[in-house]
C-alpha atoms as a PDB file:
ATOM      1  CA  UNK A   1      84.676 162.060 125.733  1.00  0.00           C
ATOM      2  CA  UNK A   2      88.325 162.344 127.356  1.00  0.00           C
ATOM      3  CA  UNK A   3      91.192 160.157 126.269  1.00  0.00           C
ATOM      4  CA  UNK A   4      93.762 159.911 128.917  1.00  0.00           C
ATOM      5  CA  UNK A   5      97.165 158.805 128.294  1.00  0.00           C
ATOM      6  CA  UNK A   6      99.940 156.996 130.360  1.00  0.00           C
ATOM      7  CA  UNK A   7     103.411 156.108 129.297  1.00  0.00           C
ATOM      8  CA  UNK A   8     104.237 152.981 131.083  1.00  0.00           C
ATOM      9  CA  UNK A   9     107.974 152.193 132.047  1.00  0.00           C
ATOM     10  CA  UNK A  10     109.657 151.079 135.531  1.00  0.00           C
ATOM     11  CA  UNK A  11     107.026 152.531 137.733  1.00  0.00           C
ATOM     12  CA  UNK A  12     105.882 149.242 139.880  1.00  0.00           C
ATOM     13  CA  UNK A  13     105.466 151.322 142.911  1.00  0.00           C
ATOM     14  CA  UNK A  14     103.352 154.113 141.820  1.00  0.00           C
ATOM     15  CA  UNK A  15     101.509 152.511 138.960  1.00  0.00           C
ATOM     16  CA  UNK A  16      98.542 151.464 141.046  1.00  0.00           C
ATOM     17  CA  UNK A  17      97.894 154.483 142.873  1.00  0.00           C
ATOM     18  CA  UNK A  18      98.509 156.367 139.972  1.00  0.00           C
ATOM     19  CA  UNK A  19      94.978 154.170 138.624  1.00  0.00           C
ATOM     20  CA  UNK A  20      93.453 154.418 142.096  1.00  0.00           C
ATOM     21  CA  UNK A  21      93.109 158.691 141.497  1.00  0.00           C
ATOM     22  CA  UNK A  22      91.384 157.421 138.330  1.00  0.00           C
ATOM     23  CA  UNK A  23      89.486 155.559 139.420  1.00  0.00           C
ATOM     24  CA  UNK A  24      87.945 157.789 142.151  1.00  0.00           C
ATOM     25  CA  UNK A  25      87.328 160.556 139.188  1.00  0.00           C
ATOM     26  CA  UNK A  26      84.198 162.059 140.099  1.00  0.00           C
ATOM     27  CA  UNK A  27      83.566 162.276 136.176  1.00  0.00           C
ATOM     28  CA  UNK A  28      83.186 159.145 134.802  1.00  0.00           C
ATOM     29  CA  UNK A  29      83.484 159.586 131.052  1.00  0.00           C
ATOM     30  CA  UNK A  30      86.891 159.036 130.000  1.00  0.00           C
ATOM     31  CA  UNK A  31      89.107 155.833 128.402  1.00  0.00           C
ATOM     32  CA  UNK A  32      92.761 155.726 129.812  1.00  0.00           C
ATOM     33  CA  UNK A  33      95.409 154.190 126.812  1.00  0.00           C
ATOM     34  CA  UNK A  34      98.249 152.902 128.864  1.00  0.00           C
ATOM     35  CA  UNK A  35     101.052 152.389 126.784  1.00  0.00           C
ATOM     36  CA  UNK A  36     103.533 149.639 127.698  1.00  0.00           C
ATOM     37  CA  UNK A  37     107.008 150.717 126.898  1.00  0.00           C
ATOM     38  CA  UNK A  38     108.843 147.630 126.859  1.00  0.00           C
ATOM     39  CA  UNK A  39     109.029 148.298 130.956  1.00  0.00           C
ATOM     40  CA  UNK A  40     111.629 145.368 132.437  1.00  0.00           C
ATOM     41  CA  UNK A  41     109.726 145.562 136.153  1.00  0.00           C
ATOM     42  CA  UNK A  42     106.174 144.020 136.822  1.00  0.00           C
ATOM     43  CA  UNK A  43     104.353 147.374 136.244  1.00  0.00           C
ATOM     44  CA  UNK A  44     102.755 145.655 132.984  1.00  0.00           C
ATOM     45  CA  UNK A  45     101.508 142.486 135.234  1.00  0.00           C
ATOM     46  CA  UNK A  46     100.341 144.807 137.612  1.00  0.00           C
ATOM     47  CA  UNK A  47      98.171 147.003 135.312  1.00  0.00           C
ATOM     48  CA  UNK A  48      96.847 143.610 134.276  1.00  0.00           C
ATOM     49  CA  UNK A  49      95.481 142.556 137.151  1.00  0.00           C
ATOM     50  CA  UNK A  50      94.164 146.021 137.858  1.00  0.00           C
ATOM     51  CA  UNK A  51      92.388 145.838 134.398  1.00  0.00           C
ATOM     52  CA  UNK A  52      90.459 142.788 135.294  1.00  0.00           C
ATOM     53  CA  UNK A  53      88.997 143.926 138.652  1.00  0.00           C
ATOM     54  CA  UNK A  54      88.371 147.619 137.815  1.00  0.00           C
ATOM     55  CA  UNK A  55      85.503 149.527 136.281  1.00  0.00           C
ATOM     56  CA  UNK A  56      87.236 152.061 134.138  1.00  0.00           C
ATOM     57  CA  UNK A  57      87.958 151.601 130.419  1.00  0.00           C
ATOM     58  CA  UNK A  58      91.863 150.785 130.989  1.00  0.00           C
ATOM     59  CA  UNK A  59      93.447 149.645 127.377  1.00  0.00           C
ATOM     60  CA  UNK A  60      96.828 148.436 127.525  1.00  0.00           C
ATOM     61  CA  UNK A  61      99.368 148.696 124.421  1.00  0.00           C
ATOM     62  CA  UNK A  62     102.357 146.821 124.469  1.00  0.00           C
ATOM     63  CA  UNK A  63     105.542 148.432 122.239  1.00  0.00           C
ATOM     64  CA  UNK A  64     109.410 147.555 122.310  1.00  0.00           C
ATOM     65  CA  UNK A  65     111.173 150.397 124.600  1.00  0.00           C
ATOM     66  CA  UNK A  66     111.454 153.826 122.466  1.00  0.00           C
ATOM     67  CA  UNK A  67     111.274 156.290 124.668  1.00  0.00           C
ATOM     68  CA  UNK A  68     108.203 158.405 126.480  1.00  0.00           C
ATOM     69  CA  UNK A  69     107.741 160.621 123.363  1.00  0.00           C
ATOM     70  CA  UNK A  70     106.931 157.530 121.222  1.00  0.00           C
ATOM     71  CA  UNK A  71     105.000 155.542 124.053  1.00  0.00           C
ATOM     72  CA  UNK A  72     102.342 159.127 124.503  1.00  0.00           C
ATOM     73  CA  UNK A  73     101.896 159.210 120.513  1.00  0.00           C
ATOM     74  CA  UNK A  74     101.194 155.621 120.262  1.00  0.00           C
ATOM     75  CA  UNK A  75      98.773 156.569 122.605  1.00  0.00           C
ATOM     76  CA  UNK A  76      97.531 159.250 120.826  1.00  0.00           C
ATOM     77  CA  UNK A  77      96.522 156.158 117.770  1.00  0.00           C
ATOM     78  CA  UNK A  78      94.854 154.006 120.080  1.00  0.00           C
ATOM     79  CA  UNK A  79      92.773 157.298 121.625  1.00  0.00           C
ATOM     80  CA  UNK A  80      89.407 158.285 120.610  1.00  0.00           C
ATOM     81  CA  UNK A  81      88.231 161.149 122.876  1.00  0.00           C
ATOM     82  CA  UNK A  82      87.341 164.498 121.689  1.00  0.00           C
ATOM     83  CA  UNK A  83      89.832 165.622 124.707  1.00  0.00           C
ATOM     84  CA  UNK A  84      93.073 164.465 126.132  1.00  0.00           C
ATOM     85  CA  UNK A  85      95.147 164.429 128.432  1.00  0.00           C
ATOM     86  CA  UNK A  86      98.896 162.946 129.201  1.00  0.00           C
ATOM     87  CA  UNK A  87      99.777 162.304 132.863  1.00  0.00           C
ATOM     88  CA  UNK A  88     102.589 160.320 134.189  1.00  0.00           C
ATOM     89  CA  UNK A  89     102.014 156.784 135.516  1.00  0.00           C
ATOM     90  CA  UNK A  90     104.033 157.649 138.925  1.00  0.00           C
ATOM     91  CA  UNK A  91     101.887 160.618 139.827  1.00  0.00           C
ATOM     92  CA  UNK A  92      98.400 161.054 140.491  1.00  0.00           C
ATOM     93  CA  UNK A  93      95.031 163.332 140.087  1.00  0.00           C
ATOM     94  CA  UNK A  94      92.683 165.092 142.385  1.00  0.00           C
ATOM     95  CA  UNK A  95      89.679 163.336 142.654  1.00  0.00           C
ATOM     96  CA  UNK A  96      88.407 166.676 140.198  1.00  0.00           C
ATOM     97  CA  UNK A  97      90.710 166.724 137.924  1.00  0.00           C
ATOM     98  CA  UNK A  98      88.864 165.486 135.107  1.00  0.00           C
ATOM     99  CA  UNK A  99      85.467 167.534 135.790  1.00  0.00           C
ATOM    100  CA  UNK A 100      87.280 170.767 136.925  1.00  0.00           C
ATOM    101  CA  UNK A 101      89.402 170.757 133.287  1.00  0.00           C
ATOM    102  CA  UNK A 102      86.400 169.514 131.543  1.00  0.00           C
ATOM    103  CA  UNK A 103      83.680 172.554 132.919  1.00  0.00           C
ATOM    104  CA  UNK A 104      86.141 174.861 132.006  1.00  0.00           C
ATOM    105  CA  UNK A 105      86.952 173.803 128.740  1.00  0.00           C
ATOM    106  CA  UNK A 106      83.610 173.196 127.509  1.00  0.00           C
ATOM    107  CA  UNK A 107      82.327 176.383 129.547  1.00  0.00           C
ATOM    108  CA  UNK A 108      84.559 178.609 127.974  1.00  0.00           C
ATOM    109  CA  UNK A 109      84.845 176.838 124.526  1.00  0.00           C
ATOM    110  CA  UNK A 110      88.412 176.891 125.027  1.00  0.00           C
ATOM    111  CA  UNK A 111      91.276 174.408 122.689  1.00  0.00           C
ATOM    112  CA  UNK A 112      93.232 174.272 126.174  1.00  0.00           C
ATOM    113  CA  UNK A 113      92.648 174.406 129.893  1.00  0.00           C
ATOM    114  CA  UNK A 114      95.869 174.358 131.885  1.00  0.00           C
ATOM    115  CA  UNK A 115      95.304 173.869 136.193  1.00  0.00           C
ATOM    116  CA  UNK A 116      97.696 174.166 138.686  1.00  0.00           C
ATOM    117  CA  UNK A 117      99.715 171.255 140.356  1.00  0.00           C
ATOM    118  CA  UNK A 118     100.859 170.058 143.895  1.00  0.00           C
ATOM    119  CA  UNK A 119     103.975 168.691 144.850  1.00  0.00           C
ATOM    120  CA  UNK A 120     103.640 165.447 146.165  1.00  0.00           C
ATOM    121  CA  UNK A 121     107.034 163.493 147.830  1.00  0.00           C
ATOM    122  CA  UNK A 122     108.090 160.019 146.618  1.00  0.00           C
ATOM    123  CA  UNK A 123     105.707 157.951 149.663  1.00  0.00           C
ATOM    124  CA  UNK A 124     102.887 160.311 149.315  1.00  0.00           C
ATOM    125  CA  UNK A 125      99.456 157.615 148.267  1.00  0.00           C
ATOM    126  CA  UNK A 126      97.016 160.170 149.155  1.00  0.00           C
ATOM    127  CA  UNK A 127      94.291 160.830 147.166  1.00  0.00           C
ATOM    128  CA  UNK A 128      93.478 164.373 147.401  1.00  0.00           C
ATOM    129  CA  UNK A 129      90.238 165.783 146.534  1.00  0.00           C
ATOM    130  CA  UNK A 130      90.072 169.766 145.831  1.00  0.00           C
ATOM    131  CA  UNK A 131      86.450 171.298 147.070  1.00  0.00           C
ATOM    132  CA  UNK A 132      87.775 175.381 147.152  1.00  0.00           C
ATOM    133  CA  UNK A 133      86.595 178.304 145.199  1.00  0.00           C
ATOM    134  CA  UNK A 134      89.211 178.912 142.449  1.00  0.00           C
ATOM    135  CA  UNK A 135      89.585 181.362 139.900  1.00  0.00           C
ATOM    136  CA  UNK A 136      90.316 181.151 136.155  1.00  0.00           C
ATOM    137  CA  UNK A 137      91.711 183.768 133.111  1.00  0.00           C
ATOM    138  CA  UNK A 138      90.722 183.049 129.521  1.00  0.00           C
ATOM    139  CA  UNK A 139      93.658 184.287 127.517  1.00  0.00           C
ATOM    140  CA  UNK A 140      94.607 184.770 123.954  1.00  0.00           C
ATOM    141  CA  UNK A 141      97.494 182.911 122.003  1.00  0.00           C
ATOM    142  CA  UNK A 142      99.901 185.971 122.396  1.00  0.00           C
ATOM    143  CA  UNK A 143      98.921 186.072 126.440  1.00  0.00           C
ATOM    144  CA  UNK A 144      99.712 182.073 126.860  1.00  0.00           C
ATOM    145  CA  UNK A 145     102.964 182.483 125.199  1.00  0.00           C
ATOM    146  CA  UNK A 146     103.831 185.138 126.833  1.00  0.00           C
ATOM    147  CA  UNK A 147     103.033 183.689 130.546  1.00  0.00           C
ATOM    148  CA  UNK A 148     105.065 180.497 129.593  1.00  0.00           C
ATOM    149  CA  UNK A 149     107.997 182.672 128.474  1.00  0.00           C
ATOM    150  CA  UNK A 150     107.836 184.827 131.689  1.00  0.00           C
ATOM    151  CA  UNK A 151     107.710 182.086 133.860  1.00  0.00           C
ATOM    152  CA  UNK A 152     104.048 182.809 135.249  1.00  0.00           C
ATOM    153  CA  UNK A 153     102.888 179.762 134.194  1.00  0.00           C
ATOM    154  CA  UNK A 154     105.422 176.342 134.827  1.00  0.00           C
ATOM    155  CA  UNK A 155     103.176 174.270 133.121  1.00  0.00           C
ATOM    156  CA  UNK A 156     103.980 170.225 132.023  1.00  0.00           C
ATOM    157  CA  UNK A 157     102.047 168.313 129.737  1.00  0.00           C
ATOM    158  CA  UNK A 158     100.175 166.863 132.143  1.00  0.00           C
ATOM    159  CA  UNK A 159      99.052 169.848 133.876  1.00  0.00           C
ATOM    160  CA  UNK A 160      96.952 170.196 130.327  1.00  0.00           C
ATOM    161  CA  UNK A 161      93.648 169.801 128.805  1.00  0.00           C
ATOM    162  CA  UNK A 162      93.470 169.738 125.268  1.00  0.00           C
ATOM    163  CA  UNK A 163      90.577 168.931 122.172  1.00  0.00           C
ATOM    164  CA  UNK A 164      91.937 166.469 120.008  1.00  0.00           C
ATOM    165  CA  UNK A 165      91.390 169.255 116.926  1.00  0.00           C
ATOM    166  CA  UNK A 166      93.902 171.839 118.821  1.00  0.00           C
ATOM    167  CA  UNK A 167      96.466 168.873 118.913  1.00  0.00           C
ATOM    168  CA  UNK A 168      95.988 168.095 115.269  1.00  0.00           C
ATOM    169  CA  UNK A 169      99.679 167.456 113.967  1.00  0.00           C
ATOM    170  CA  UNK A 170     101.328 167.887 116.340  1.00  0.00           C
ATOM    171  CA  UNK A 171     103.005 165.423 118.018  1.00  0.00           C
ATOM    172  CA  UNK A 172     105.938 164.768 120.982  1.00  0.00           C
ATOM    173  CA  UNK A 173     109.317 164.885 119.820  1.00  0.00           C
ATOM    174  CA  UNK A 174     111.271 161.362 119.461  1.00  0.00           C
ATOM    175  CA  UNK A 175     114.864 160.382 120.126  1.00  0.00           C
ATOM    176  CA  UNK A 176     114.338 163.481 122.333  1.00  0.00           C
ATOM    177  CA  UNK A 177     115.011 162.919 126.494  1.00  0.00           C
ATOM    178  CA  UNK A 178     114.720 166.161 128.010  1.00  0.00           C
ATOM    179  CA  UNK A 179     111.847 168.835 127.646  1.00  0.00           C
ATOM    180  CA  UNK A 180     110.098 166.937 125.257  1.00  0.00           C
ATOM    181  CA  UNK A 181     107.126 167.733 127.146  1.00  0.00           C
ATOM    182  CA  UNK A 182     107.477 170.872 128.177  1.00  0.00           C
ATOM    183  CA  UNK A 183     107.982 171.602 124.075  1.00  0.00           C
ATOM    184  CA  UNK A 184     104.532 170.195 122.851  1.00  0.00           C
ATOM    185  CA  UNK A 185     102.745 172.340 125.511  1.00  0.00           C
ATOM    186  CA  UNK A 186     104.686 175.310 123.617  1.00  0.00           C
ATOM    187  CA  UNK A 187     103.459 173.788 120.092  1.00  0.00           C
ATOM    188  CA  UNK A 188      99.584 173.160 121.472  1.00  0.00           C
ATOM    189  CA  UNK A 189      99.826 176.877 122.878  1.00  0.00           C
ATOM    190  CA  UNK A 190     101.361 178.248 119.671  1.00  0.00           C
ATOM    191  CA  UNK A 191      98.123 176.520 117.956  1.00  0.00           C
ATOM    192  CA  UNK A 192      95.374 177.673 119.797  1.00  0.00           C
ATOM    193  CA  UNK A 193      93.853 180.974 119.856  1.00  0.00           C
ATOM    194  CA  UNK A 194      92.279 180.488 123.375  1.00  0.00           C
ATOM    195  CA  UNK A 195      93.353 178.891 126.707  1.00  0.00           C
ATOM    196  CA  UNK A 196      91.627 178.875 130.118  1.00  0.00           C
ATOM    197  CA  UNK A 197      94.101 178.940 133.038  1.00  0.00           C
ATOM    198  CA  UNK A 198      92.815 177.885 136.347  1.00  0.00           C
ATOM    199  CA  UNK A 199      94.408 177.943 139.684  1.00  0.00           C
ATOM    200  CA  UNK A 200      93.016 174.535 141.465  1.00  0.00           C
ATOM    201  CA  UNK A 201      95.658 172.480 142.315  1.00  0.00           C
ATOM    202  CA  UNK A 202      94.650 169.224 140.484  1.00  0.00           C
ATOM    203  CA  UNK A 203      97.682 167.421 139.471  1.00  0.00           C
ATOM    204  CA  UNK A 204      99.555 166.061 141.940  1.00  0.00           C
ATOM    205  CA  UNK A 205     103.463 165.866 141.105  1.00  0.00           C
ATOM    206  CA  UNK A 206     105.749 163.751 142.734  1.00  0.00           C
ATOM    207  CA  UNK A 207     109.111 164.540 143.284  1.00  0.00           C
ATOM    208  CA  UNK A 208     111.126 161.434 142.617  1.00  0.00           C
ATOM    209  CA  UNK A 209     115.402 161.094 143.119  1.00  0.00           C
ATOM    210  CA  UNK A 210     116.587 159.540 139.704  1.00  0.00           C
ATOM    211  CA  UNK A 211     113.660 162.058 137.261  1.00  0.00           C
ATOM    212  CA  UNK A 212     115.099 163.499 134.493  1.00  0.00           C
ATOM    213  CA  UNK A 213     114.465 166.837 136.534  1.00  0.00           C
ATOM    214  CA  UNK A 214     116.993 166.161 139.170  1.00  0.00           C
ATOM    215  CA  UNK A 215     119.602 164.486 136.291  1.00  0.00           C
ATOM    216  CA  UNK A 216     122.554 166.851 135.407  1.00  0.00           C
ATOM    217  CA  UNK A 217     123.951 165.377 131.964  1.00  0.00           C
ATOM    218  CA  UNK A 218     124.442 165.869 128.462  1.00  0.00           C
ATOM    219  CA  UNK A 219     120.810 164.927 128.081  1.00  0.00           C
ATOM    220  CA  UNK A 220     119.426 168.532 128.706  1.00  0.00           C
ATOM    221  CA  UNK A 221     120.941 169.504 125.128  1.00  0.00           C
ATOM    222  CA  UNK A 222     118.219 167.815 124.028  1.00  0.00           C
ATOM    223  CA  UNK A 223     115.924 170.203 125.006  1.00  0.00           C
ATOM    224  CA  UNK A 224     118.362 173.361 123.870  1.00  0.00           C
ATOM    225  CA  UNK A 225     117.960 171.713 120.516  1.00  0.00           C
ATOM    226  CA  UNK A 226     114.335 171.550 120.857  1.00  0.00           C
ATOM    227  CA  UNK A 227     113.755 175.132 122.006  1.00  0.00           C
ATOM    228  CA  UNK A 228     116.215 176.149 119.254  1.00  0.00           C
ATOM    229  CA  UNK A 229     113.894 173.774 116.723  1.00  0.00           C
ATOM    230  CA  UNK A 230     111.084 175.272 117.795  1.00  0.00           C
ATOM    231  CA  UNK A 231     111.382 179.098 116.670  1.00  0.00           C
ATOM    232  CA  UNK A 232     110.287 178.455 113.378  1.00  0.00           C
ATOM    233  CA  UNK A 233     106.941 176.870 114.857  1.00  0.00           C
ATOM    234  CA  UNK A 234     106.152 180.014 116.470  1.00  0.00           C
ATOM    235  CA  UNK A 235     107.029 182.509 113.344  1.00  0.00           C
ATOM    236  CA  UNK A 236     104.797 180.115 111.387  1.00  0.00           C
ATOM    237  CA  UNK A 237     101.969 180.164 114.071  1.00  0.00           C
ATOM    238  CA  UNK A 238     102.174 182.619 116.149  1.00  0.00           C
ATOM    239  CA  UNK A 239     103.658 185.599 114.492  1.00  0.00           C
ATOM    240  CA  UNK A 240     102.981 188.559 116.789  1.00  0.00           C
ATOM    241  CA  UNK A 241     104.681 186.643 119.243  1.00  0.00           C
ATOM    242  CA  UNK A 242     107.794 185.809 117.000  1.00  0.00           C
ATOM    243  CA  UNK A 243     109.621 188.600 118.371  1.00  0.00           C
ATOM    244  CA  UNK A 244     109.501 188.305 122.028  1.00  0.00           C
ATOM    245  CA  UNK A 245     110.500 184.648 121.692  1.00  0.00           C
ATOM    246  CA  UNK A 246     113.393 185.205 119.272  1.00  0.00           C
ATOM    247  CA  UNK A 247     114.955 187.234 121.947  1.00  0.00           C
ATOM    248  CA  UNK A 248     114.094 185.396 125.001  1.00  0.00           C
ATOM    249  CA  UNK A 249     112.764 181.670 123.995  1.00  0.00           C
ATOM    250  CA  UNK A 250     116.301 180.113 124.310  1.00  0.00           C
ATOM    251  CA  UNK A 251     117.982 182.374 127.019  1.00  0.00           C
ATOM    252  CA  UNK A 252     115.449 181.714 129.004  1.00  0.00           C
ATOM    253  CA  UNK A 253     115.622 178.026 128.834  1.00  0.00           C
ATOM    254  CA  UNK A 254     119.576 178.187 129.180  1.00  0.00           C
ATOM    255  CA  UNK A 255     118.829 180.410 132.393  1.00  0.00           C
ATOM    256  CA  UNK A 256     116.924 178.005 133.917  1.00  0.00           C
ATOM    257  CA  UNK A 257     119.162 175.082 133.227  1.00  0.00           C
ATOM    258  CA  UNK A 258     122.247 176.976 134.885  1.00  0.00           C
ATOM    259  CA  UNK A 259     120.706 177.811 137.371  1.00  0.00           C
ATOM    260  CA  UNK A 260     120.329 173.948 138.484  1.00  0.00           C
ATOM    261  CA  UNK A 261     123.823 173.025 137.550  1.00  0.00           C
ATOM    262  CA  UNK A 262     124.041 175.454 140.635  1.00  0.00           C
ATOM    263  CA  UNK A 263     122.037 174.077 142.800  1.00  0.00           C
ATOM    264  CA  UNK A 264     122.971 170.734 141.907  1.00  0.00           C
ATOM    265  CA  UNK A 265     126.838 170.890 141.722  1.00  0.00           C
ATOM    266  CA  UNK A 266     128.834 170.429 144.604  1.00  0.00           C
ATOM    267  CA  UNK A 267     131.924 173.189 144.187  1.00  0.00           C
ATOM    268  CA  UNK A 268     132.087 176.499 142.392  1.00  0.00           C
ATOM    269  CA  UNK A 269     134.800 174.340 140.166  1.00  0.00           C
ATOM    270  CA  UNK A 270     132.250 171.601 139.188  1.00  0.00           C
ATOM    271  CA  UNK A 271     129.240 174.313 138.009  1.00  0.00           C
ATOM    272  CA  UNK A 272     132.422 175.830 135.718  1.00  0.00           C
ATOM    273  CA  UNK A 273     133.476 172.984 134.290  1.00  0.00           C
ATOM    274  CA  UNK A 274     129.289 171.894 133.644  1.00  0.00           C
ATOM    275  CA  UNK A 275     127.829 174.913 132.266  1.00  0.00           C
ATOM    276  CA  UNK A 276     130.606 175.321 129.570  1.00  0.00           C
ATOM    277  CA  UNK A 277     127.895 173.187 127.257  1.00  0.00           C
ATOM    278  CA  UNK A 278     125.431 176.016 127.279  1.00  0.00           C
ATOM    279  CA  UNK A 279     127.795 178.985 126.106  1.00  0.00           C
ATOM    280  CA  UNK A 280     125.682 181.047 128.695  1.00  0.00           C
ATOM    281  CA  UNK A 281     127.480 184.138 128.345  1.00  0.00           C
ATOM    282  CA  UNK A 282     126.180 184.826 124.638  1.00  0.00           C
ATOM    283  CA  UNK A 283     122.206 183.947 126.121  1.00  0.00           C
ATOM    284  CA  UNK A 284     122.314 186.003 129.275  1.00  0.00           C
ATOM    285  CA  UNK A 285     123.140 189.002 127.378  1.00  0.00           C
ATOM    286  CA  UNK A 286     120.085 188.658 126.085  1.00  0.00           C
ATOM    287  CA  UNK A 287     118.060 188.733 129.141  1.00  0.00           C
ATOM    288  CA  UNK A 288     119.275 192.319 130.684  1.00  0.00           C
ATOM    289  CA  UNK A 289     115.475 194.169 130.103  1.00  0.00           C
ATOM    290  CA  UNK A 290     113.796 190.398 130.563  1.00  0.00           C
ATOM    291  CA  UNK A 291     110.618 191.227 132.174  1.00  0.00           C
ATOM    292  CA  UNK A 292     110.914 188.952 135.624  1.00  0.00           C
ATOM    293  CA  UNK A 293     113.051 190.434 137.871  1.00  0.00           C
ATOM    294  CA  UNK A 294     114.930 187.639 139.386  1.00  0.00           C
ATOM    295  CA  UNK A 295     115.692 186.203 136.091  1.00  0.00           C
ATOM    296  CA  UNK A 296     117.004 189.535 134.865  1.00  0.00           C
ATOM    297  CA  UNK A 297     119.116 190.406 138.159  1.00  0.00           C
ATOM    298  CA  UNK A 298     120.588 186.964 138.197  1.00  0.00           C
ATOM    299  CA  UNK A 299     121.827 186.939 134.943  1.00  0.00           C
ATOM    300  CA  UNK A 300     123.462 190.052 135.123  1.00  0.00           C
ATOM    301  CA  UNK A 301     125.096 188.474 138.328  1.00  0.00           C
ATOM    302  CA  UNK A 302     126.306 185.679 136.403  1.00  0.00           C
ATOM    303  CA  UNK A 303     127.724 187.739 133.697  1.00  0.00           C
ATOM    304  CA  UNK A 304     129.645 190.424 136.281  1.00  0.00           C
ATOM    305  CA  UNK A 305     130.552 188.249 139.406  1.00  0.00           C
ATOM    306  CA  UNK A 306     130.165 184.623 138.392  1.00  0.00           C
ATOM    307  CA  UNK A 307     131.141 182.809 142.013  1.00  0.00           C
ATOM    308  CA  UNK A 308     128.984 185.445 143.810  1.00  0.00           C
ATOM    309  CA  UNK A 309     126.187 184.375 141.926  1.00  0.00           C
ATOM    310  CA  UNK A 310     126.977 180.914 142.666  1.00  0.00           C
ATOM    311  CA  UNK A 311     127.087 181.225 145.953  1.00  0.00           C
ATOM    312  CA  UNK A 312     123.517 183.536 146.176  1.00  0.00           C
ATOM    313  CA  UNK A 313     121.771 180.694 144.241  1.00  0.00           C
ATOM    314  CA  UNK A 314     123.158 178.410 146.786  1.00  0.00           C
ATOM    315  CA  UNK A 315     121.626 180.370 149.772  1.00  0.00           C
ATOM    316  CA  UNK A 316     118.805 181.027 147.719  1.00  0.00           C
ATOM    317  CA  UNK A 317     117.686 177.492 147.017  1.00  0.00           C
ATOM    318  CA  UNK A 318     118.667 176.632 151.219  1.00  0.00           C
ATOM    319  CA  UNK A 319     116.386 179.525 151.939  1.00  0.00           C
ATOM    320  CA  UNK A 320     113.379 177.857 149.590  1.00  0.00           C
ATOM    321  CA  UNK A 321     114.267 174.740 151.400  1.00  0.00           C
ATOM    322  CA  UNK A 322     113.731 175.779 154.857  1.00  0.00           C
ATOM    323  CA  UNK A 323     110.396 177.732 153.723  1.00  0.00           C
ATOM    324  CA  UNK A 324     108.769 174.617 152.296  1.00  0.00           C
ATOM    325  CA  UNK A 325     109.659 172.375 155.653  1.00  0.00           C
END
């Protein structure tokens, strides 16, 4: 019924517990496709073992290294479920992850169902198991896109739900090593004409030093030049939309970039010298009626008084920091 699929690549200390939140599923009906992507540690050996002792369908597909696009759609070959899913081998599920996304999808007779997730640190091994009320919105192509472009939904691949007929062509982008993901949820929300969004926390994220998330590089072009790629996706599929992404699409995903060269660089010098990449002063023009507020007021701040809006985003993020202690 549910296909779930697990790039596999230097994760020998989160790999098993990662198949331990699986295995505790309270719905049963599901094949995971781990995909082997020519990892160098002993995560393969120790899937291996786990395969031989454990009661879940576990296949394991061994390819040379390509990347974590190529790894999920070899995955995607090897899959038979109606549904899938894509989650990361070095974080983990609530124990109702699988039954929570699966009521709702079928309930609803929904393409997508998109939950909430937890952060999780880099020790966390706990197995967390949801039992609250929760509520859910069933929204239309136009009201997806348009929560994704706002920023009310932050939504990764594996936060996602999906019948194998919405997913149809589409497929992860290769060669590609930043917001690769976050792309094909835009493309499987572009090709849907209903999604059910739930708030249960059921995916649990972990926040690891070393991600791509917390990398500051040349590698985040990649996903300009996806977000740029993609525009003519959503004129083809999801034309009343067109417009409010042409505007915003790629400012928005340059905002959020420079804003973490701020948080992550360590002088007002360095976050000059970094940003230069994304031209942001052409983009943030863009966003001065953008409809979130602190998206819209911070850009104008970057375009009037550039080192006071360094600073603020320093405090800002300190402020965040001492809130979630």
């Amino acid at each position: 019924m549910i296909s779930i699929i697990i790039p596999l690549y230097k994760v020998e200390m989160y790999i098993k517990n990662c198949l331990l939140s699986l295995e505790k599923q309270s719905y049963k009906e599901f094949e995971v496709i781990i995909v082997n992507d020519g990892t160098p540690d002993k995560s393969a050996k120790i899937v291996e073992e786990y395969i031989e002792s454990s009661s879940i369908n576990i296949k394991l597909v061994n390819q040379e290294n390509q990347g974590v696009s190529a790894a999920r759609n070899n995955g995607i070959k090897y899959s038979s479920g109606e549904y899938l899913c894509f989650i990361d081998s070095d974080d983990m599920l609530d124990t109702e992850y699988l039954a929570t996304m699966y009521h709702e999808i079928s309930e609803h007779d929904t393409g997508i169902c998109i939950c909430q997730n937890r952060q999780i640190k880099d020790d966390e091994n706990r197995i967390f198991t949801f039992n609250g009320a929760y509520n859910s919105q069933e929204l239309t192509k136009t009201q997806i896109l348009e929560k994704l472009l706002y920023g009310e939904v932050s939504a990764g691949i594996w936060a996602l739900m999906c019948k194998r007929s919405v997913l149809g062509s589409n497929r992860f982008a290769e060669n590609f090593k930043y917001s690769e993901d976050l792309e094909m949820v835009w493309r499987l929300a572009a090709s849907c004409n209903k999604t059910i969004l739930i708030d249960a926390p059921l995916y649990c994220y972990r926040i690891r030093n070393g991600s791509a998330m917390t990398v500051m590089d040349d590698r985040r072009l990649d996903g300009l030049r996806l977000f740029e790629n993609l525009s003519d996706f959503i004129k083809e599929n999801a034309a009343e939309f067109y417009p409010q992404y042409e505007k915003y699409g790629v400012a928005r995903w340059i905002w959020s970039s420079v804003w973490q060269e701020a948080v992550a660089a360590d002088s007002y010098e360095d976050f000059c010298k970094n940003i230069t990449k994304y031209n942001p002063d052409k983009y943030f023009a863009k966003l001065s009626d953008y409809k979130n507020s602190k998206v819209r007021i911070s850009a104008f701040l970057y375009l009037h008084f550039k080192k006071v809006y360094y600073f603020a985003v320093k405090q800002y993020k300190k402020g965040y920091r001492k809130i979630d202690r």
